[in-house]
Protein backbone atom coordinates (compact mmCIF):
# COMPACT_ATOMS: atom_id res chain seq x y z
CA UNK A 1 85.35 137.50 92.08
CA UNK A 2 85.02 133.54 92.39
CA UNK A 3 84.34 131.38 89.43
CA UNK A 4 80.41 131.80 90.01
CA UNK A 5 80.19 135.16 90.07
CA UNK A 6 82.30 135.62 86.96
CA UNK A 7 79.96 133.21 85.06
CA UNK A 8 76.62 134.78 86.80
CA UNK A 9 77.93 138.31 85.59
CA UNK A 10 79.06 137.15 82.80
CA UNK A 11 75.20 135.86 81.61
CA UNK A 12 73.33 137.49 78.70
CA UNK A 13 69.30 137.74 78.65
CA UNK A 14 67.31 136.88 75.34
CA UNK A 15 70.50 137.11 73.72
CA UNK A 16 67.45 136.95 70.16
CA UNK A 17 65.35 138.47 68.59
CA UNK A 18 61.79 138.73 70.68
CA UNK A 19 58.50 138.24 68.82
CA UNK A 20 55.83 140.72 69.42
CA UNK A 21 53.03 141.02 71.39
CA UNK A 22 49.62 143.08 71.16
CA UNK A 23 47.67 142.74 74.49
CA UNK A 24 45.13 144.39 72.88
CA UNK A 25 44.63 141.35 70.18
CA UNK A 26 44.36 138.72 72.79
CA UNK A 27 41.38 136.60 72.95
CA UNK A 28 39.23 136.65 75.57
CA UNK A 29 39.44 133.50 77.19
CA UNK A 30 43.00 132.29 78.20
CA UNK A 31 43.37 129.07 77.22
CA UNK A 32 43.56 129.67 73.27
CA UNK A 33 46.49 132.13 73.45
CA UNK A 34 48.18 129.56 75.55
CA UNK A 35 47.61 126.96 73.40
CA UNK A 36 49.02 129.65 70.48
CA UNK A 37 52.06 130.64 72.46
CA UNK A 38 53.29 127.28 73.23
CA UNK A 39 53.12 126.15 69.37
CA UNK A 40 54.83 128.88 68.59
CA UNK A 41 57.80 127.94 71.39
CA UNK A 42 57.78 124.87 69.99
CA UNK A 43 58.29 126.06 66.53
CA UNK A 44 60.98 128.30 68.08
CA UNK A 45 63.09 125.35 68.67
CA UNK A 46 62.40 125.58 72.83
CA UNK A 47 64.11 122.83 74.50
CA UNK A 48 61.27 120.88 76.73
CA UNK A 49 58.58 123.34 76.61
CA UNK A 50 56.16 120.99 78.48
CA UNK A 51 58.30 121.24 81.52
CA UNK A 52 56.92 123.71 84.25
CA UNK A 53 57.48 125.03 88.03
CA UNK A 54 54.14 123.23 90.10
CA UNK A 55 53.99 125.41 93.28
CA UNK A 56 52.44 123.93 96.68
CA UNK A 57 51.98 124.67 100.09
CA UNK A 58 53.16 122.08 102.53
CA UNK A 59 51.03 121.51 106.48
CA UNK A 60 53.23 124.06 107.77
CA UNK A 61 52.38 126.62 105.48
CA UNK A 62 55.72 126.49 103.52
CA UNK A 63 55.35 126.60 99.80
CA UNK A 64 57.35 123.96 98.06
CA UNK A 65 58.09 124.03 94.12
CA UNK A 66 59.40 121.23 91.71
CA UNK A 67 59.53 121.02 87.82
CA UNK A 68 56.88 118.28 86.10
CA UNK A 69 55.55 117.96 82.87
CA UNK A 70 52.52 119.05 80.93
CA UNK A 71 50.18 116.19 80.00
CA UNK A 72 47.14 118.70 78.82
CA UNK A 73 45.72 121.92 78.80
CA UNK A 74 42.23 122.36 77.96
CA UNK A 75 39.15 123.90 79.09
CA UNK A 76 38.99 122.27 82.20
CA UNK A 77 42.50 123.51 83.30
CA UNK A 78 46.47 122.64 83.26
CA UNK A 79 47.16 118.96 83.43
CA UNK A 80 49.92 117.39 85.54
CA UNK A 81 50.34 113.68 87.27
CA UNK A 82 51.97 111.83 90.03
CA UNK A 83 51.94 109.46 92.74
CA UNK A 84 49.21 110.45 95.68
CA UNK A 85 51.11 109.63 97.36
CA UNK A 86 53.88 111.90 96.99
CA UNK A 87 55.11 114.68 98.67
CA UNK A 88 53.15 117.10 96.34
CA UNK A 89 50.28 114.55 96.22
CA UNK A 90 49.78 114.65 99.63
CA UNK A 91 50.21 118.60 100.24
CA UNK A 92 48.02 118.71 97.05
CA UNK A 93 45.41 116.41 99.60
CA UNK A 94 45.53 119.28 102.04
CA UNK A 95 45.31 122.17 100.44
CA UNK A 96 44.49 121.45 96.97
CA UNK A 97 46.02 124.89 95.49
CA UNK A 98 48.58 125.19 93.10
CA UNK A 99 50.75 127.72 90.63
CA UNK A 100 52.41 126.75 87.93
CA UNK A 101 55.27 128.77 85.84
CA UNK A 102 56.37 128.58 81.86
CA UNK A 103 59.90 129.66 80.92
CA UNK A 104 60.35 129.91 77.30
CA UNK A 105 63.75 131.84 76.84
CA UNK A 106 63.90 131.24 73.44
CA UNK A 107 60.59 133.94 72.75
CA UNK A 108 61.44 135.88 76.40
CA UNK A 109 57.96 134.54 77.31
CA UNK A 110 56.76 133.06 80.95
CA UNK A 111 53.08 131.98 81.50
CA UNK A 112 51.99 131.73 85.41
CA UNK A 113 48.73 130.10 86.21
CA UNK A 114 46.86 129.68 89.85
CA UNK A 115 43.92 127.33 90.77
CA UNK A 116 41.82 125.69 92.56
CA UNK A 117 43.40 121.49 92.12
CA UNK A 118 41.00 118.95 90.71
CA UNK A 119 42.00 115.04 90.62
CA UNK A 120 40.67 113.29 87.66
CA UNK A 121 38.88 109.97 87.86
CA UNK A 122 40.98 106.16 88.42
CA UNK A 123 40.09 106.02 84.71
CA UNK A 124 41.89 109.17 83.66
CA UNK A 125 44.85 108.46 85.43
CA UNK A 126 44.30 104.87 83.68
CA UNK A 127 44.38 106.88 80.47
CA UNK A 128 47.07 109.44 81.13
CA UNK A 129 49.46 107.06 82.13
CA UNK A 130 48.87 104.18 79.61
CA UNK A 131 49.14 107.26 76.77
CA UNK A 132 53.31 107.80 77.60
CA UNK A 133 56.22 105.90 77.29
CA UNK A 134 56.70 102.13 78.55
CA UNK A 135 59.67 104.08 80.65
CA UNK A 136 56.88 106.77 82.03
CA UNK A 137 54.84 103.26 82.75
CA UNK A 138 58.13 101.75 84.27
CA UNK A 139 58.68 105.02 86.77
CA UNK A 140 55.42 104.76 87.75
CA UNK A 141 55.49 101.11 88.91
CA UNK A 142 58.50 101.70 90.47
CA UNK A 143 56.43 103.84 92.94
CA UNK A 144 57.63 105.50 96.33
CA UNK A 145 57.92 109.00 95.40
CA UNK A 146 59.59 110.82 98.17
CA UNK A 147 60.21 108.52 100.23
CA UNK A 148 63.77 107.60 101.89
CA UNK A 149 65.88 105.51 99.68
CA UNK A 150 68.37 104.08 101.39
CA UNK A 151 71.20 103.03 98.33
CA UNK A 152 71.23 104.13 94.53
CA UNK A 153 71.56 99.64 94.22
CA UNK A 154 68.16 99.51 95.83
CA UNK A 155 66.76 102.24 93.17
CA UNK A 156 68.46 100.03 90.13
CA UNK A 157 66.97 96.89 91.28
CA UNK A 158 63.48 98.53 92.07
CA UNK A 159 63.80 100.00 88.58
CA UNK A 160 64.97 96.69 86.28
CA UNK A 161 61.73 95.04 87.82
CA UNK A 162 59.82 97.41 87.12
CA UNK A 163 60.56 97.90 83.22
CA UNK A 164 60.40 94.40 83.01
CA UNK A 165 57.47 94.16 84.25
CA UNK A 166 56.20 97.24 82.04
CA UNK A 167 57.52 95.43 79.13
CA UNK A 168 55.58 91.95 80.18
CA UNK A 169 52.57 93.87 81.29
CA UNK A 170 51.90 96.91 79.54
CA UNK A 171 48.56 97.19 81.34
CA UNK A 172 49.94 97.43 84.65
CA UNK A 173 48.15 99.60 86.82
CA UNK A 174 49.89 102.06 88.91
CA UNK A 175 47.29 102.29 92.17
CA UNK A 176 48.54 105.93 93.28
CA UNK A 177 48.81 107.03 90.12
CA UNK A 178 46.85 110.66 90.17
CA UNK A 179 45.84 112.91 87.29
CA UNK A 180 45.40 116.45 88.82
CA UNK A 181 43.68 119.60 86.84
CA UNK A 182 44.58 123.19 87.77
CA UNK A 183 41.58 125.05 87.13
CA UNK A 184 42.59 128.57 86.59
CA UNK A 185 41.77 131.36 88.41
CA UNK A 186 44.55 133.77 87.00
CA UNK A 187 46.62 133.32 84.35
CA UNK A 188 49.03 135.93 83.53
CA UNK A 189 51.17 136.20 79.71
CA UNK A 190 54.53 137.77 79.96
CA UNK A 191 56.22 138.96 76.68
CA UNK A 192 59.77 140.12 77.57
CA UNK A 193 61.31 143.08 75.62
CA UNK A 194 64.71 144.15 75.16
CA UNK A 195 64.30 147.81 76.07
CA UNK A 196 62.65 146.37 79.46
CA UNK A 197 59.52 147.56 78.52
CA UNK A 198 57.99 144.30 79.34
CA UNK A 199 54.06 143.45 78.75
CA UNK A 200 52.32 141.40 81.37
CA UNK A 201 48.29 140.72 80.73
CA UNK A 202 46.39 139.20 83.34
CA UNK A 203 43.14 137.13 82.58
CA UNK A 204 40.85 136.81 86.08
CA UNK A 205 38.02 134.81 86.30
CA UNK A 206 34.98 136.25 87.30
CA UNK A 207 31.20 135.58 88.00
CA UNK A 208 30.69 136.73 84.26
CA UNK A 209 33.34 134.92 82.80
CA UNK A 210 37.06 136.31 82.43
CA UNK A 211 38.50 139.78 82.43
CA UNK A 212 41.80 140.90 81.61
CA UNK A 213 44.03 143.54 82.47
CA UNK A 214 47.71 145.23 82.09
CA UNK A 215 50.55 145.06 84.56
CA UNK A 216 53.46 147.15 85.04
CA UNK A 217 56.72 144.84 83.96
């Protein structure tokens, strides 16, 4: 057995106790048992629980899948940003689709969400970006997301202008930067258990609103 094997085998899951979980108590909408679970992850002492798996689909139908953070979550949908220029901004430009994927270990817990992708206004990306860190500002003005960088040198120099000039100018607009909403059409809660008996509950959206529904683990 090499050295990965013996440390993949040797891996323990939810190696904690697991909070509970009564479908049956969940509210009707989504969004307010999200907003409970990831407080409570939070409280739990999960490392980066903002961080999440954004799914795409690239022109040749290959889905592509990267971590970003959480910048909202309310009722108009999931929050995320980047450049529009991107590789997920433009993919997100074709087929404006999307899933997204919690982890929280710490509670055995995963939330996965799919929708329909929105882009917020010039002004909300104004607003989202101008509400982080003057290093969130300074990545942004460095710009060039995916593209081919030819030398880690030319990234350093690229980067100590641009946190200079996020330091000089902390208005600086960011031209491609992009606020993007997932507006949910599923979102599915899944509460890990120790005897495997895991619960999964699906909210759909419908016509009339949401309904929600068990799935085997």
């Amino acid at each position: 057995m090499t050295d990965f094997h013996h440390a993949l085998r040797s891996l323990k899951v939810w190696d904690t106790e697991l909070p509970g979980f009564d479908p049956a108590g969940a509210p009707p909408e989504p969004l307010p048992l999200f907003h409970d679970w990831f407080t409570a992850a939070v409280a739990a002492g999960q490392t980066e629980p903002h961080t999440l798996s954004l799914a795409t689909v690239d022109e040749d139908g290959r889905p592509d899948v990267r971590t970003v953070m959480l910048h909202d979550a309310d009722a108009r949908g999931w929050h995320f940003a980047s450049h529009a220029t991107s590789a997920k901004g433009r993919q997100l430009a074709a087929r404006p689709e999307a899933a997204l994927g919690f982890y929280w270990p710490v509670q055995g817990r995963q939330v996965r969400i799919r929708g329909h992708v929105a882009v917020g206004t010039p002004e909300e990306a104004y607003e989202d970006l101008h509400a982080r860190s003057t290093g969130a500002l300074a990545a942004a003005l460095v710009g060039r997301q995916s593209e081919l960088l030819d030398s880690p040198e030319t990234l350093a120099e690229a980067s100590a202008e641009a946190w200079r000039r996020a330091g000089e100018e902390p208005d600086a607009q960011a031209p491609t930067w992009t606020l993007y909403v997932v507006e949910p059409a599923e979102v599915e809660f899944f509460q890990g258990d120790g005897q495997r008996r895991h619960l999964r509950l699906r909210y759909r959206r419908t016509a009339d609103g949401w309904t929600r529904e068990l799935l085997w683990p």
